[in-house]
Protein backbone atom coordinates (compact mmCIF):
# COMPACT_ATOMS: atom_id res chain seq x y z
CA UNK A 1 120.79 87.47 112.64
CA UNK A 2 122.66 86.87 109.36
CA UNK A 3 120.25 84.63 106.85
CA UNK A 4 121.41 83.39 103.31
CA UNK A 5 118.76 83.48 101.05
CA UNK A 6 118.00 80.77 98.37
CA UNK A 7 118.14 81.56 94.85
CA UNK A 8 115.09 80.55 94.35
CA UNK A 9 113.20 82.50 97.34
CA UNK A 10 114.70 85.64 95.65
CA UNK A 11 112.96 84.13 91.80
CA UNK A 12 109.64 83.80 94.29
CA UNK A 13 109.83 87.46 95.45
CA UNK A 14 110.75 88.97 91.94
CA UNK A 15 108.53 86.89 89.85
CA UNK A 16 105.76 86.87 92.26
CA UNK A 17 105.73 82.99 91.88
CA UNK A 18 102.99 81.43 93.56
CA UNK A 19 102.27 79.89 96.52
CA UNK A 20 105.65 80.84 97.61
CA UNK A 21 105.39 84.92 96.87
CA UNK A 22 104.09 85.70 100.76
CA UNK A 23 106.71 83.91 102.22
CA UNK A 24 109.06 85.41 99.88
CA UNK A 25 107.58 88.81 100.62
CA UNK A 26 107.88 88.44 104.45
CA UNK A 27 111.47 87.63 103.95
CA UNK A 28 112.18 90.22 101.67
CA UNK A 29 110.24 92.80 104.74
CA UNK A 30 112.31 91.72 107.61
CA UNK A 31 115.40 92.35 105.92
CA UNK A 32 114.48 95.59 104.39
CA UNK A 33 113.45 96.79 108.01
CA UNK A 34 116.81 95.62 109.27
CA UNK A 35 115.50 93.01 111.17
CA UNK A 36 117.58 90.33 109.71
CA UNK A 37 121.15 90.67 107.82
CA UNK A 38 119.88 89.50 104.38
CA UNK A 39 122.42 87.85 101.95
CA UNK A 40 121.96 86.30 98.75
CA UNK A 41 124.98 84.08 97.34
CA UNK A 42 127.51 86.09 94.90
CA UNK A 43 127.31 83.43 92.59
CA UNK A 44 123.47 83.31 92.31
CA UNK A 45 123.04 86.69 90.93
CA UNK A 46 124.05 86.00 87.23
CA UNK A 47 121.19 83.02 88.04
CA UNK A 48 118.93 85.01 89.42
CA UNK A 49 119.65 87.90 86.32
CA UNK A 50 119.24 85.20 83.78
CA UNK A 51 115.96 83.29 85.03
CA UNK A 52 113.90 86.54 85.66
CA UNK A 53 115.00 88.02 82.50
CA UNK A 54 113.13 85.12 80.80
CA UNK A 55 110.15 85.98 81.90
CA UNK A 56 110.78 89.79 82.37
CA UNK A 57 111.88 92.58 80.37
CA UNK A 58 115.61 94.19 80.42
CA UNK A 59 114.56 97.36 82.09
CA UNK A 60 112.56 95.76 84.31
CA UNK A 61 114.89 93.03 85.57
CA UNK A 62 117.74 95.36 85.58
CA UNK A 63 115.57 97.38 88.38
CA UNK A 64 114.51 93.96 90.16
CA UNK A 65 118.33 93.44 90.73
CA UNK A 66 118.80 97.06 92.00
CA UNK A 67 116.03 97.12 94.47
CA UNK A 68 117.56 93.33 95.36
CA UNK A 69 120.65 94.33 95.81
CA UNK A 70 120.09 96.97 98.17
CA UNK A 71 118.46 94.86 100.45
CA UNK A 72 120.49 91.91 100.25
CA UNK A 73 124.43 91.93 100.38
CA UNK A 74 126.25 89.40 98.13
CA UNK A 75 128.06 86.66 100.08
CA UNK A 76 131.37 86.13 99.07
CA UNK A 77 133.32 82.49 99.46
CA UNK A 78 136.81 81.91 99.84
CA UNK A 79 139.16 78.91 99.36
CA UNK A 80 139.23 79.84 103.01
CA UNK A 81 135.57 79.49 103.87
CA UNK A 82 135.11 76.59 101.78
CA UNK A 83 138.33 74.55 103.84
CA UNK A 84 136.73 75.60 106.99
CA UNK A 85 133.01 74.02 105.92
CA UNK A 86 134.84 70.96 105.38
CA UNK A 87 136.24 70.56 108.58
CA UNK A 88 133.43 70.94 109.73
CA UNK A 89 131.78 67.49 111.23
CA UNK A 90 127.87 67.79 110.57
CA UNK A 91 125.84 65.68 108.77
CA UNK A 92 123.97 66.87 106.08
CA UNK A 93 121.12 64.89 106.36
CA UNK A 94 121.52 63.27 102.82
C-alpha cells in the first residue's frame, strides 16, 4: 500500500514531538519493515530540513534526513499529475 506522509508526522517522528511521537513511530516501523510504500512529498523536505534544524543541530539534522530518506521515497508531481487531480470529481470535504 503506497501512503504519503504529512510533513508534519515526519517533524513528530524526528523531533519526538509529543503526544503524536508513537503514532509517528508506528508509521515510521511499518514502512521501514516494508509493510507500507512510505513517501514523503518532494517539496516538504527543504520544510522538514528547515523546521528540525531549529530545534536541532546541523550534524544531527543532516543524519535525521538520511535515515528519513531511506525509508521514505520523495514523491514527485507533475503538471501531469496535478491536471489529472483536477479532473478528478471528489469533494474535499471543505
Amino acid at each position: 500500500m503506497k501512503v504519503l506522509i504529512d510533513t508534519n508526522v515526519v517533524l513528530d517522528f524526528i523531533l519526538q514531538r509529543q503526544p503524536w511521537y508513537a503514532n509517528a513511530v508506528l508509521i515510521f516501523g511499518l514502512a521501514q519493515r516494508n509493510i507500507i510504500d512510505g513517501y514523503i512529498p518532494a517539496s516538504a523536505v527543504t520544510d522538514i530540513f528547515y523546521i528540525a534544524k531549529k530545534q536541532l543541530d546541523q550534524s544531527t539534522t543532516q543524519e535525521a534526513m538520511r535515515r528519513l530518506l531511506q525509508v521514505f521515497k520523495p514523491a514527485t508531481v507533475t503538471d501531469s499529475h496535478i491536471f489529472q487531480a483536477l479532473d478528478l470529481e471528489w469533494d474535499d470535504g471543505g
